[in-house]
Protein backbone atom coordinates (compact mmCIF):
# COMPACT_ATOMS: atom_id res chain seq x y z
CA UNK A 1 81.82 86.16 69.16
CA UNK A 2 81.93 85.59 73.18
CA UNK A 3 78.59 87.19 73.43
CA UNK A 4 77.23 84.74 70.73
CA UNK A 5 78.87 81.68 72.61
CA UNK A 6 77.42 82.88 75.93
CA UNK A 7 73.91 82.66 74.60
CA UNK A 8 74.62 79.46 73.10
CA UNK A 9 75.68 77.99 76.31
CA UNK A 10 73.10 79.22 78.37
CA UNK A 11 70.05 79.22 75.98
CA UNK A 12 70.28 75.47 76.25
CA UNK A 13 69.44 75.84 80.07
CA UNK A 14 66.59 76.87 82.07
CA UNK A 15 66.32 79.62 84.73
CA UNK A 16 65.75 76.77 87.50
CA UNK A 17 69.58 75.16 86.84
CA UNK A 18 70.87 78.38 86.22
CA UNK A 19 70.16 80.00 89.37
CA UNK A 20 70.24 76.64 91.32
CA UNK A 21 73.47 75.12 90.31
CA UNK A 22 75.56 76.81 87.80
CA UNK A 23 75.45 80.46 89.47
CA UNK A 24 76.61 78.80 92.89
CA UNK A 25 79.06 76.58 90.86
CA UNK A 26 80.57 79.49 89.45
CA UNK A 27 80.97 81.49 92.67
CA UNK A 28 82.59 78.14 93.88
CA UNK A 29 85.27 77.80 91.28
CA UNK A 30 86.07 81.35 90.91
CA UNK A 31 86.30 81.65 94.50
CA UNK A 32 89.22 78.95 94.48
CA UNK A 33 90.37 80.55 91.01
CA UNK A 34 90.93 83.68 93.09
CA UNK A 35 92.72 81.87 97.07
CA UNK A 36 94.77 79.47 94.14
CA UNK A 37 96.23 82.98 92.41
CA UNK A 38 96.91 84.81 95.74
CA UNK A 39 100.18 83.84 95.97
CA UNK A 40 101.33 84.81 92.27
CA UNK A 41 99.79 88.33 93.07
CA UNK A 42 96.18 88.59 91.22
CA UNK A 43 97.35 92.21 89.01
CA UNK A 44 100.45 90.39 87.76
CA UNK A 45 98.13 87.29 86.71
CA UNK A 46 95.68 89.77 84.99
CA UNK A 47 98.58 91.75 83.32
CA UNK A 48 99.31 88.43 82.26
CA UNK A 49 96.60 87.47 80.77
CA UNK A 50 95.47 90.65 79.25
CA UNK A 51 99.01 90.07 77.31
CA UNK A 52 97.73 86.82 75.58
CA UNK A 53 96.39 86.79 72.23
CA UNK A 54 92.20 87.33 72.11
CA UNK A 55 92.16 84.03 70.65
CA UNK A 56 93.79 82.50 73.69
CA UNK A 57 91.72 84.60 76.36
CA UNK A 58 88.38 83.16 74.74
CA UNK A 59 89.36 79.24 74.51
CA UNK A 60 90.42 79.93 78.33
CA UNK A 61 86.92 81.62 79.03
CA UNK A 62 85.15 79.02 76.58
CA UNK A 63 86.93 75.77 78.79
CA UNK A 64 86.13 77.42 82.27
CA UNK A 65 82.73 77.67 81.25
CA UNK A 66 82.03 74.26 79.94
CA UNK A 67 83.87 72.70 83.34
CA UNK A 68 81.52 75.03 85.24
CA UNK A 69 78.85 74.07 83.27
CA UNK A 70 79.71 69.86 83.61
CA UNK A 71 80.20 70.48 87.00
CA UNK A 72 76.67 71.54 87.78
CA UNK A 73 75.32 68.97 86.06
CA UNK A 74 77.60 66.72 88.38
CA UNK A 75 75.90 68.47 91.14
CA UNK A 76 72.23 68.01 90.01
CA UNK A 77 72.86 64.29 89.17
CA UNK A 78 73.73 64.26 93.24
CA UNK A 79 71.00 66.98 94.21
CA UNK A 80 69.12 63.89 95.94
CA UNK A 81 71.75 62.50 98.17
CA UNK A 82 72.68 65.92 99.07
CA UNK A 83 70.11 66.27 100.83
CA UNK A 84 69.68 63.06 102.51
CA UNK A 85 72.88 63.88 103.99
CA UNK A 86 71.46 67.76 105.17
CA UNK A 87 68.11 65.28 106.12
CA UNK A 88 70.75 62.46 108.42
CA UNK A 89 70.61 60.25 105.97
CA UNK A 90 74.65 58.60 106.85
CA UNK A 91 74.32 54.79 105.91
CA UNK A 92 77.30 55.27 103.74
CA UNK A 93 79.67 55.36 106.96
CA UNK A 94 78.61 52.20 108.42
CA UNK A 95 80.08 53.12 112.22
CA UNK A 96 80.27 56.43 112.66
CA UNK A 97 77.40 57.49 110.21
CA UNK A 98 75.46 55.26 112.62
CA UNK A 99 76.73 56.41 115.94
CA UNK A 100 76.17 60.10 114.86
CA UNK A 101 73.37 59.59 113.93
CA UNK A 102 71.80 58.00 116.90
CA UNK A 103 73.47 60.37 119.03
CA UNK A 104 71.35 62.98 117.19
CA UNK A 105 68.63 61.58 117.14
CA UNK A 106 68.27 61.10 121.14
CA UNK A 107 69.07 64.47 121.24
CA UNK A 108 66.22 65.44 119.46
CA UNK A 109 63.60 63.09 120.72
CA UNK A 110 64.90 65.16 124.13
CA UNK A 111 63.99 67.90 122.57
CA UNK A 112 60.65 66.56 121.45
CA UNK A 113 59.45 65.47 124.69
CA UNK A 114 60.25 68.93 126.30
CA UNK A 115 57.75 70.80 124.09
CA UNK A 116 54.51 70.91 125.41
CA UNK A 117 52.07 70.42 122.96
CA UNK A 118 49.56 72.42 124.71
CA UNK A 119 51.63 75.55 124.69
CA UNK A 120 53.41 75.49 121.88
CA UNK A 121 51.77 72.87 119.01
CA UNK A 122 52.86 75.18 116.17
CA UNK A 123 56.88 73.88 116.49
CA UNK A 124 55.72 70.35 116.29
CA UNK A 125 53.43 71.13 113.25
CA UNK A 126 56.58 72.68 111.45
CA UNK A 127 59.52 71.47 112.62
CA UNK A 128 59.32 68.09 114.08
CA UNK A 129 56.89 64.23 113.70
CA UNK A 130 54.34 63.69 115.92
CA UNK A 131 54.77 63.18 119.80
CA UNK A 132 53.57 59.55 119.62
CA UNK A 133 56.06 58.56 116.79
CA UNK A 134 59.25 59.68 118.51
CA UNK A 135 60.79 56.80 116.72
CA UNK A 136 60.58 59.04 113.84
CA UNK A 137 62.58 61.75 114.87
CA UNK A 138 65.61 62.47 112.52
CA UNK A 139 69.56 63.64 113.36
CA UNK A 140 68.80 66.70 111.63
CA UNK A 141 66.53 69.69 111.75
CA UNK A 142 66.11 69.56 108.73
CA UNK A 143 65.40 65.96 108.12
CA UNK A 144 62.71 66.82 110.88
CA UNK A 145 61.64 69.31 109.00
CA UNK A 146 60.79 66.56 106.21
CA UNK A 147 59.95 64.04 108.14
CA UNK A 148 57.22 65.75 109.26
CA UNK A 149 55.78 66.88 106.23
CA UNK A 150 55.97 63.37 105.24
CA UNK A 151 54.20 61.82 107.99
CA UNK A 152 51.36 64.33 107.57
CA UNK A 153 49.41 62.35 105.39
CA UNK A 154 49.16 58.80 107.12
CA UNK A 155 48.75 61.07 110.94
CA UNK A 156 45.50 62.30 108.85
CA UNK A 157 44.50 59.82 106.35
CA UNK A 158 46.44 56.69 106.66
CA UNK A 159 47.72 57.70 103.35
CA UNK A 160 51.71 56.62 102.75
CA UNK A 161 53.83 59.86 101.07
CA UNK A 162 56.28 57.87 99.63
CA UNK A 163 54.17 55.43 97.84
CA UNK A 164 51.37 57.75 97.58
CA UNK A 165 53.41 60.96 96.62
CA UNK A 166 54.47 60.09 93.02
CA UNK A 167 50.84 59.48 91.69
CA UNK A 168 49.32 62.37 93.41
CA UNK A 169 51.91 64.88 91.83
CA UNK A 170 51.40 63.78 88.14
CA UNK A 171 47.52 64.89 89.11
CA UNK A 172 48.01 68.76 90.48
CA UNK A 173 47.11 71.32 88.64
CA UNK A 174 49.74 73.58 86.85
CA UNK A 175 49.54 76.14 88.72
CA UNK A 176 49.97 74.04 92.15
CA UNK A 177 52.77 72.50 90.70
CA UNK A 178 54.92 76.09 89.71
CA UNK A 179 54.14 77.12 92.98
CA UNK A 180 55.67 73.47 94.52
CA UNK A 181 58.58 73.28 92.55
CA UNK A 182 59.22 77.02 93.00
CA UNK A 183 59.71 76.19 96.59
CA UNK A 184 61.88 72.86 96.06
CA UNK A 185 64.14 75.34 93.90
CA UNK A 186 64.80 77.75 96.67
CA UNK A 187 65.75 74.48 99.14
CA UNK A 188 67.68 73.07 96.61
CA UNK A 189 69.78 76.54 95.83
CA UNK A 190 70.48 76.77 99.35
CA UNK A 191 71.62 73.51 100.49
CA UNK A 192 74.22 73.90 97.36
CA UNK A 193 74.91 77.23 98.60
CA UNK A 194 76.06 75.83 102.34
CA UNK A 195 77.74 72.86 100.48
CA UNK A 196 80.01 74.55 98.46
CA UNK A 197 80.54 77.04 100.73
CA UNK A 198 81.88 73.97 103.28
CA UNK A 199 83.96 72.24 100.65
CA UNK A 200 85.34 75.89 100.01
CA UNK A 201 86.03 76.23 103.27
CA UNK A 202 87.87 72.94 103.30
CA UNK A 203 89.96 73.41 99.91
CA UNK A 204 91.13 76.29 100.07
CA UNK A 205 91.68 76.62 104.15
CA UNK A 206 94.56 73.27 103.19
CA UNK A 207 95.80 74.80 100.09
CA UNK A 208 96.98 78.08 102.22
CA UNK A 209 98.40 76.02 105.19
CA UNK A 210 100.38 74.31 102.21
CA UNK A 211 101.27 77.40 100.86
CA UNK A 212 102.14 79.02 104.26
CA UNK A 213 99.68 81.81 103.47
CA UNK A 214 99.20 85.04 105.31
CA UNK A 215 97.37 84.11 108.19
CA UNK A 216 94.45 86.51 107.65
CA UNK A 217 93.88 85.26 104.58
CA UNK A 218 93.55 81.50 106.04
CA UNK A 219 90.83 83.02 108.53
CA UNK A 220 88.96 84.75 106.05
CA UNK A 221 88.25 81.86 103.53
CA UNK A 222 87.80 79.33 106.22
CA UNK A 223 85.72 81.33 108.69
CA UNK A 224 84.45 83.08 105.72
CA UNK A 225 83.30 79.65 104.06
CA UNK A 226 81.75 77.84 107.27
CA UNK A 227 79.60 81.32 108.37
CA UNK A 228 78.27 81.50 104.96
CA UNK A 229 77.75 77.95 104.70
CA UNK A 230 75.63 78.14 108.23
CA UNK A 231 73.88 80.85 106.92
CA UNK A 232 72.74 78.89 103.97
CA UNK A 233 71.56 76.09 105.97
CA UNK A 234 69.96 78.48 108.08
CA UNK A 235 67.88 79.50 105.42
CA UNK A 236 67.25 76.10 103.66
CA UNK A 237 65.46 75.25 107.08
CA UNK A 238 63.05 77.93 106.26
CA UNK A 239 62.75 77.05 102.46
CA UNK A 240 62.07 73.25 104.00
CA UNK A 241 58.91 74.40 106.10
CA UNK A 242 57.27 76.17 103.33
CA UNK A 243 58.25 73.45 100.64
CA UNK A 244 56.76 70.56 103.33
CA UNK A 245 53.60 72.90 104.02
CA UNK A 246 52.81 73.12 100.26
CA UNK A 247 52.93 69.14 100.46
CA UNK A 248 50.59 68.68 103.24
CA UNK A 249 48.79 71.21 101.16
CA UNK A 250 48.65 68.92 98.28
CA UNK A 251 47.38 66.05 100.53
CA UNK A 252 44.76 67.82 101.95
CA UNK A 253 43.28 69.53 98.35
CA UNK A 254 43.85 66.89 95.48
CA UNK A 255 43.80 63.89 97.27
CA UNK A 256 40.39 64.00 95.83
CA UNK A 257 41.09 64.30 92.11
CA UNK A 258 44.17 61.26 92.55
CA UNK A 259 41.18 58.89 94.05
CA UNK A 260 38.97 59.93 90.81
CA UNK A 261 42.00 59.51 88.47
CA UNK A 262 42.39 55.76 90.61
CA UNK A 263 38.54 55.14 89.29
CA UNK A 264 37.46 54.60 92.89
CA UNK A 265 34.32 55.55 94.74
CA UNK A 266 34.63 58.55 96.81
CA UNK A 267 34.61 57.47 101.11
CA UNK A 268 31.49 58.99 102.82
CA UNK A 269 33.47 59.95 106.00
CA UNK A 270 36.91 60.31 107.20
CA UNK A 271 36.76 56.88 108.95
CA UNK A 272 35.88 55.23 105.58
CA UNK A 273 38.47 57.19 103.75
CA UNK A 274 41.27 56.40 106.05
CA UNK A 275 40.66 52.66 105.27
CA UNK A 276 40.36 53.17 101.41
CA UNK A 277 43.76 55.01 101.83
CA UNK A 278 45.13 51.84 103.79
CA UNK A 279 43.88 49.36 101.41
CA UNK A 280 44.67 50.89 98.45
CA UNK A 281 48.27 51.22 99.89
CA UNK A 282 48.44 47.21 100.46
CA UNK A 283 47.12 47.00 96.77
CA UNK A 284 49.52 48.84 95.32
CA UNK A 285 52.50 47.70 97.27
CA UNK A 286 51.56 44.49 98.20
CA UNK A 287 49.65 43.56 95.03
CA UNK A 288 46.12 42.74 97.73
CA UNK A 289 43.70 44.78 99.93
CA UNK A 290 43.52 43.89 103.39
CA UNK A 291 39.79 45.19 103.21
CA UNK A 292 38.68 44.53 98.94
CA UNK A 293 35.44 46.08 100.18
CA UNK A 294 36.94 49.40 101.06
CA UNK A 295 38.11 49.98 97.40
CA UNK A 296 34.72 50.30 95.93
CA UNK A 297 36.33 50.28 92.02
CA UNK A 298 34.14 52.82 89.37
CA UNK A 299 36.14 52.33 86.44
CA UNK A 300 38.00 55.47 84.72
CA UNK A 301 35.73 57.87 82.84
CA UNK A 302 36.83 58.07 79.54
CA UNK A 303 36.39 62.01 78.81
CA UNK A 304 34.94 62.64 74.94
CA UNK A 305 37.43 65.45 73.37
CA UNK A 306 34.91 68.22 72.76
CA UNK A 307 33.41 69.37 69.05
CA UNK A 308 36.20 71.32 66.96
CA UNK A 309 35.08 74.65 66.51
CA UNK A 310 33.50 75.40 62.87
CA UNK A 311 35.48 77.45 60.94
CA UNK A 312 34.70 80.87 60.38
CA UNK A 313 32.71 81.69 56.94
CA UNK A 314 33.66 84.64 55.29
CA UNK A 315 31.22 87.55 55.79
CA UNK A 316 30.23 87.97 51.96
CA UNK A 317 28.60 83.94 52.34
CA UNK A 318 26.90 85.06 55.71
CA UNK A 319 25.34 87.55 54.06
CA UNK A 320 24.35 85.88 50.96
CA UNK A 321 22.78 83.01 53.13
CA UNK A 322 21.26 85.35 55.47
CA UNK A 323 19.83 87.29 52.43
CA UNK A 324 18.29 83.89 50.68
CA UNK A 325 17.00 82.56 54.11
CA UNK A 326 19.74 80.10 54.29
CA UNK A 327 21.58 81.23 57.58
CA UNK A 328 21.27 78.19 59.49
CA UNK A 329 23.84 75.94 56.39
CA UNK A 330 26.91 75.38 57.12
């Protein structure tokens, strides 16, 4: 019966949530399961509960699952703002989110004007915006990280991501897009990863000063908590490069196929396309073209579905018809 509500529960949900949010959600709540029992002794709690009746042991196992379960979908509702907090994203703390974040972001435009493009052009093409946009330099690495796959397009083409970005993905090819989202999956399962592991950190660290816990014990969940969570982050920096390569990626490739899609004639040089990318911009968010002639409109090709197949005719008609000279009938 547990085996058959298992499969139940997580034959509703794909491998992406699974690994991303409920496996790190259930690390998270066993892990406090586990500091919140240390005090009872954990064999007298599972002596305990081996005693109950099997009835009793699968409700319990049934109800921790389905709060695990609610609880990652808490977290994926929130996936977004999580990360414009790992990005330095703080508006919600009107003075301090400010101040830290300004204080962060001088440090990195420091750090910005000490690289020498010459030398070493690769960290700016990864890791940071442009040299002559230091204004949009983030508190974060990792909101560097983004920002600069973001300002790829409109360094190149004058095309705006954010606007842009939405219509261009609904055009990529399958294939593209497994690869893209395969990429946003291994960000997303790490910054959940360092998350948790914080708040874990945090909870339980407070519970055992409460609890006057053994002291070693207090070390090794909070030190414990706040190595692995820097180790997460560590790794969701690296998960962030190849995610914002694959967008540039998608810029530079099927930027192409989203003007076709648009109905528009195709620019004759990278001068003319860099203005069709501007205008169109000011069309679409401003509702008019700076420059009408630079969006040269085509129409959309309507594509005619191609000729169903004629069904097969058994072999005894083919060979009547062939026989009578009558191979070419339907």
């Amino acid at each position: 019966m547990f085996t058959n509500v298992l499969n139940e529960v997580t034959g509703r949900l794909d491998s992406r949530f699974i690994l991303t949010l409920f496996f790190p959600s259930l690390l998270f709540w066993g892990g406090l399961t586990v500091v919140f029992a240390a005090d009872k002794g954990l064999v007298t709690l599972l002596t305990q509960w081996r005693a109950q009746d099997i009835g009793v042991q699968l409700m319990q196992i049934i109800i921790a699952l389905a709060w695990v379960t609610f609880f990652a979908y808490l977290l994926s509702n929130q996936i977004v703002w999580l990360t414009k907090q790992f990005e330095g994203y703080w508006e919600w703390m009107p003075l301090l989110g400010k101040r830290l974040a300004e204080t962060r972001q001088k440090h990195y435009q420091r750090v910005l004007a000490g690289i020498d493009p010459a030398v070493d052009f690769e960290r700016i093409y990864y890791t940071f915006p442009f040299p002559n946009e230091p204004e949009e330099v983030m508190p974060t690495r990792l909101g560097n990280i983004m920002k600069n796959s973001e300002r790829y397009s409109y360094q190149r083409y004058d095309m705006d991501a954010v606007l842009l970005w939405p219509r261009l993905y609904s055009v990529l090819p399958e294939s593209f897009m497994k690869t893209l989202d395969g990429a946003k999956a291994s960000l997303d399962f790490m910054l959940v990863i360092s998350s948790l592991s914080a708040l874990f950190a945090f909870i339980a660290s407070i519970y055992l000063l409460a609890m006057q816990s053994a002291w070693w014990l207090f070390l090794l969940c909070f030190l414990g908590g706040l190595v692995v969570a820097r180790l997460a982050y560590k790794s969701a920096l690296e998960a962030a490069i190849t995610y914002g390569q694959l967008i540039k990626s998608a810029f530079d490739l099927y930027k192409g196929e989203l003007r076709k899609q648009l109905g528009y004639e195709q620019p004759k040089s990278l001068a003319e396309e860099r203005i069709f990318w501007r205008s169109l911009y000011e069309l679409v968010y401003r509702g008019e073209a700076g420059d009408p002639e630079a969006l040269r409109y085509l129409g959309v090709k309507e594509t005619q579905p191609a000729p169903s197949p004629q069904p097969a005719r058994p072999w005894l008609i083919r060979w009547l018809q062939s026989l009578f000279g009558q191979g070419s009938t339907s």
